[in-house]
Protein backbone atom coordinates (compact mmCIF):
# COMPACT_ATOMS: atom_id res chain seq x y z
CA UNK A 1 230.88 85.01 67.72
CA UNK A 2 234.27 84.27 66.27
CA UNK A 3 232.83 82.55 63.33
CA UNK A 4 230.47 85.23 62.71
CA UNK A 5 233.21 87.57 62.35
CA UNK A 6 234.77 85.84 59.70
CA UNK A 7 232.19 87.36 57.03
CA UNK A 8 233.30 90.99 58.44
CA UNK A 9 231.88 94.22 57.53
CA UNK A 10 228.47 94.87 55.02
CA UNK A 11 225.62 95.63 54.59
CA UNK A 12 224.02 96.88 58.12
CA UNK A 13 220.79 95.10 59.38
CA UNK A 14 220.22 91.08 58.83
CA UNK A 15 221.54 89.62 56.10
CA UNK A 16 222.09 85.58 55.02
CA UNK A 17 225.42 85.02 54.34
CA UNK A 18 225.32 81.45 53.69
CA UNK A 19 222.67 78.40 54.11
CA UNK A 20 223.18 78.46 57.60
CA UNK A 21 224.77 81.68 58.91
CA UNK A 22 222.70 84.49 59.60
CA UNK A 23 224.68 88.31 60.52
CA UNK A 24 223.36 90.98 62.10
CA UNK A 25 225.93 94.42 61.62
CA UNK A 26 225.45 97.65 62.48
CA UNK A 27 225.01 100.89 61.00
CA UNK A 28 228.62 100.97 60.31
CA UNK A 29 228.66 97.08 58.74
CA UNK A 30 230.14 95.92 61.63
CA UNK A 31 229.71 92.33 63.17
CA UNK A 32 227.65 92.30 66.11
CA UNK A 33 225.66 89.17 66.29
CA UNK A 34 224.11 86.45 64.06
CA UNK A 35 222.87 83.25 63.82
CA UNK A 36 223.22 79.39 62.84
CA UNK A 37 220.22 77.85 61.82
CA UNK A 38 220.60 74.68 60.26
CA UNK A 39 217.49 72.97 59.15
CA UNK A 40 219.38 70.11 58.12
CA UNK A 41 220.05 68.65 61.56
CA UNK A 42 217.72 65.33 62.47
CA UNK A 43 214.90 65.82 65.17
CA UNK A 44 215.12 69.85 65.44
CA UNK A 45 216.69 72.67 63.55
CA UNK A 46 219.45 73.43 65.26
CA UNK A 47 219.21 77.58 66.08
CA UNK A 48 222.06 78.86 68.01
CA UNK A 49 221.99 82.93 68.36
CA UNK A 50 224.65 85.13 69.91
CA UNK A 51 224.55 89.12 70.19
CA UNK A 52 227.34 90.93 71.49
CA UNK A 53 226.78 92.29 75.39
CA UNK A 54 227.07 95.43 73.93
CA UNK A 55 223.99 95.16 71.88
CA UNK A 56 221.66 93.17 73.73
CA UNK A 57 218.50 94.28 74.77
CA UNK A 58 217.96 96.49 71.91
CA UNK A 59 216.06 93.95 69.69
CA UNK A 60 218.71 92.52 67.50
CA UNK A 61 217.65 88.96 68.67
CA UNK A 62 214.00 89.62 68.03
CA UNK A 63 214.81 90.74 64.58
CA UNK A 64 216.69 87.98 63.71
CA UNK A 65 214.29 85.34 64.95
CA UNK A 66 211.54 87.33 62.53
CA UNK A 67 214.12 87.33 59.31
CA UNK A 68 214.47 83.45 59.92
CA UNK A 69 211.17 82.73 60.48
CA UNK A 70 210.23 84.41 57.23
CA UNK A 71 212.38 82.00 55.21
CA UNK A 72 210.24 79.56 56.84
CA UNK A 73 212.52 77.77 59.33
CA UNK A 74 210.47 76.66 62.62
CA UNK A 75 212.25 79.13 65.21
CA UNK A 76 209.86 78.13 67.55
CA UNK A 77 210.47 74.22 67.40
CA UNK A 78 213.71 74.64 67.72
CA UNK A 79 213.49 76.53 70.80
CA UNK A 80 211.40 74.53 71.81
CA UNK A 81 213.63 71.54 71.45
CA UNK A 82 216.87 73.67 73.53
CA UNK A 83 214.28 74.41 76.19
CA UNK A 84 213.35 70.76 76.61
CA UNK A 85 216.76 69.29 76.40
CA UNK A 86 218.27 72.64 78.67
CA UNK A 87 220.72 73.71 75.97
CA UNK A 88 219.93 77.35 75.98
CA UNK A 89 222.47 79.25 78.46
CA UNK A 90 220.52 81.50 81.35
CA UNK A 91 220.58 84.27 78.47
CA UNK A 92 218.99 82.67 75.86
CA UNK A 93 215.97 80.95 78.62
CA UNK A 94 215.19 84.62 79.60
CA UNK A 95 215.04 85.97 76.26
CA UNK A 96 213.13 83.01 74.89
CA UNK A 97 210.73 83.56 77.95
CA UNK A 98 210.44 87.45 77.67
CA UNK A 99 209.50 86.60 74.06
CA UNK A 100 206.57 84.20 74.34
CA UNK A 101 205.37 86.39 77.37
CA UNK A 102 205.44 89.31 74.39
CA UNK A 103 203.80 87.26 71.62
CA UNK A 104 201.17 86.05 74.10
CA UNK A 105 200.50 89.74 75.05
CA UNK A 106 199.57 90.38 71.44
């Protein structure tokens, strides 16, 4: 999270601050998650998210994964890859699963 910081306050929502940093602020601008997707990386795009405990469970994550998918990076083969090769912490494995349980329900 300390590197999402570093872009500080703006806009609130989702934003793209660069090729491969994603922020998500608050109403007040402030910092409170984001994400690195870098489709650049060989054999899957690297996604690495990270909300602040404060915020989870409020559908900052969800959001972001849509905003990224829409600029047509494969969110779902790269989780797929960090499922496979156990990369995702016990956080990220329940949200991922939550998540497919909800898309399948639709």
């Amino acid at each position: 999270m300390a590197t999402l910081r570093t872009f500080g306050r703006g806009r609130p929502g989702i934003t793209r601050e660069t090729e491969i940093y994603w922020v998500v602020r608050d109403r007040r601008g402030r910092v409170i998650g984001g994400a690195k997707a870098d489709a650049n990386v060989p054999r899957a795009i690297a996604l690495d998210v990270e909300i602040a405990p404060a915020h989870r469970r409020q559908g900052h994550a969800s959001r972001l994964y849509e905003a990224i998918a829409a600029t047509g990076i494969d969110v779902e083969a790269a989780s797929d890859y960090s499922l496979e090769q156990r990369l995702m912490t016990p956080l990220g494995y329940a949200f991922q699963v939550g998540r497919r349980h909800k898309q399948q329900a639709e």
